[in-house]
Protein backbone atom coordinates (compact mmCIF):
# COMPACT_ATOMS: atom_id res chain seq x y z
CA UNK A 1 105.33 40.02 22.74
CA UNK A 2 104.88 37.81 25.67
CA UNK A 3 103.35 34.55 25.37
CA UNK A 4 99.85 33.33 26.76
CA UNK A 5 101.77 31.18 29.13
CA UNK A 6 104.32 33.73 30.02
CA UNK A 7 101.66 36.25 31.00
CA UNK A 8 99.81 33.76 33.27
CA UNK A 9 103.26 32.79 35.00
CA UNK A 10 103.02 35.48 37.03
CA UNK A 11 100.87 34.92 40.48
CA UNK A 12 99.46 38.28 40.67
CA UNK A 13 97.82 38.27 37.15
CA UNK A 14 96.32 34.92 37.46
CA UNK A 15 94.90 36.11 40.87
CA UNK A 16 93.47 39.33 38.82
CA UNK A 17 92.16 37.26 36.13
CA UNK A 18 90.43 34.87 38.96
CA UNK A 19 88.80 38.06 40.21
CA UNK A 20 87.29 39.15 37.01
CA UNK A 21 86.38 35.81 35.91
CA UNK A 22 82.90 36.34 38.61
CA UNK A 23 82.67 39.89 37.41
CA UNK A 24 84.11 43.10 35.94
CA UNK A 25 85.67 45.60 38.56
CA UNK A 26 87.83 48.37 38.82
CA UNK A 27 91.38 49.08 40.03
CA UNK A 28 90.29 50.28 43.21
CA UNK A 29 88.15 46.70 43.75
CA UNK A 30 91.29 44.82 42.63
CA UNK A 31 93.45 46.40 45.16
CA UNK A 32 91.24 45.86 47.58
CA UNK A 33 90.66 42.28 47.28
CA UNK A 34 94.47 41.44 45.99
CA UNK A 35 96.05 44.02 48.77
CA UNK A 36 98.37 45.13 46.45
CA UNK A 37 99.69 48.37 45.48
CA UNK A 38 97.30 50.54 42.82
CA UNK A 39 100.90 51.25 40.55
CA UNK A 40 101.16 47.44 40.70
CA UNK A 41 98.03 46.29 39.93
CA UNK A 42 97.94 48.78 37.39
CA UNK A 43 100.64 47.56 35.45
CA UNK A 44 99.99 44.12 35.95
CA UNK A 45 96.79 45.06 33.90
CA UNK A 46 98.10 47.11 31.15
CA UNK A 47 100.19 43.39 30.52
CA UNK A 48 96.76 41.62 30.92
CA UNK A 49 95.50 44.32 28.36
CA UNK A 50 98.02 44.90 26.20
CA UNK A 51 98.14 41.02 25.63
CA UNK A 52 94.34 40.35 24.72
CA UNK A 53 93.51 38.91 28.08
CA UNK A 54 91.52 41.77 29.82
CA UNK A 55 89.59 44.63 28.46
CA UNK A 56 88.26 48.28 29.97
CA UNK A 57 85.25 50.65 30.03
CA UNK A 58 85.12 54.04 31.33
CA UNK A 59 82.35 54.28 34.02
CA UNK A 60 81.94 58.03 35.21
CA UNK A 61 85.43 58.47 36.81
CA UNK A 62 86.52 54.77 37.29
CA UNK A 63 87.87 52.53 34.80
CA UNK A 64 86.44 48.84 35.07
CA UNK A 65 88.36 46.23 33.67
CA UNK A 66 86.60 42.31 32.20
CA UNK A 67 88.19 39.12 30.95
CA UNK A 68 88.31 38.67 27.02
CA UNK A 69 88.03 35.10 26.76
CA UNK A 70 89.63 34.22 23.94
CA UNK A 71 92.95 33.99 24.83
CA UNK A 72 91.77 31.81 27.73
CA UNK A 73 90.11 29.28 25.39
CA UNK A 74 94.09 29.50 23.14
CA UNK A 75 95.84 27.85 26.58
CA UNK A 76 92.38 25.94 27.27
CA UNK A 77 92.53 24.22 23.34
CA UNK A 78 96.20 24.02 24.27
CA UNK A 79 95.72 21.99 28.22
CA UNK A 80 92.84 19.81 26.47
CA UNK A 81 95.04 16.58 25.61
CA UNK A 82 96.56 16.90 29.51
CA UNK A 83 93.21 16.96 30.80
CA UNK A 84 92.47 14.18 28.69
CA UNK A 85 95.79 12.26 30.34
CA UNK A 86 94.65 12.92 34.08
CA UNK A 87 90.72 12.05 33.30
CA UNK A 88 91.63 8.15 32.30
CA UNK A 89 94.50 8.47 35.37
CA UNK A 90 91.63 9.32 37.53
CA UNK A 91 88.76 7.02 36.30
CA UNK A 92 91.31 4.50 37.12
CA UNK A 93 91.98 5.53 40.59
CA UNK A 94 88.25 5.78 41.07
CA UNK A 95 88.11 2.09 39.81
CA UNK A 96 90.52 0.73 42.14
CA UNK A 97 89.09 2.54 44.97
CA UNK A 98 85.59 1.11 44.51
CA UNK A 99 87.45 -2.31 44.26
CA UNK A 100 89.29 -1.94 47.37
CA UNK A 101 85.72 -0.99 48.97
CA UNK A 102 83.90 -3.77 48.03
CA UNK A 103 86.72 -6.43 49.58
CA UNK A 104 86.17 -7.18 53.03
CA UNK A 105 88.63 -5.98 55.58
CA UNK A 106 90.20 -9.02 57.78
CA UNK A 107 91.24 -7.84 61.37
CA UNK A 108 94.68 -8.81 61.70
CA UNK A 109 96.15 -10.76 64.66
CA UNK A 110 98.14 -10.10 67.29
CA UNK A 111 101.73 -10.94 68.17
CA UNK A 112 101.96 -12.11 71.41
C-alpha cells in the first residue's frame, strides 16, 4: 500500500480532496469542477478510498463521495514540527518589518 504522502503527491487527488473538504459531492460534481475525465476521476477516487482518505454513500442513483479525516490529521501530526519551524521564521520577519517601519526614511541626495 501507498503511503499518505504518496497518495497526496498526485495533483489531481489533492485537488479532489480540496473539493470535498467544503462538502460531499458526486463524480459527476467532481468532473465538473476538476474538468477531468469521469474514468479518471474515478480512479483517482477508488486510490483516495481504498487508502482511508475518502468515503461513499449511495444517494438514489449517484454515488457521493466525503473526506475521512483521519488520515489527514496522520500527515497533519506529521507537518506539526515544520509548522512550528516557519511560525518562529515568520514572527521574526514580522519583527524586523515593524522595526524597519518605525525608523525614519532619509531622502537620499543627489549626484550632480
Amino acid at each position: 500500500m501507498e503511503s499518505a504522502f504518496a497518495i497526496i503527491a498526485e495533483p489531481n487527488r489533492r485537488a479532489i480532496l480540496s473539493l470535498l473538504a467544503s462538502s460531499e459531492r458526486s463524480v459527476g460534481d467532481i468532473e465538473a469542477q476538476l474538468g477531468l475525465a469521469q474514468p479518471s476521476i474515478s480512479k483517482h477516487l477508488r486510490v483516495l478510498r481504498e487508502a482511508g482518505f475518502v468515503e461513499s454513500r449511495v444517494d438514489a442513483q449517484r454515488r457521493l463521495y466525503r473526506i475521512k479525516p483521519e488520515p489527514l490529521a496522520e500527515i497533519d501530526a506529521w507537518l506539526a514540527p515544520f509548522r512550528q519551524f516557519w511560525l518562529g521564521h515568520i514572527d521574526a520577519l514580522e519583527r524586523h518589518l515593524d522595526q524597519a517601519d518605525a525608523v525614519p526614511h532619509r531622502k537620499g541626495k543627489k549626484n550632480a
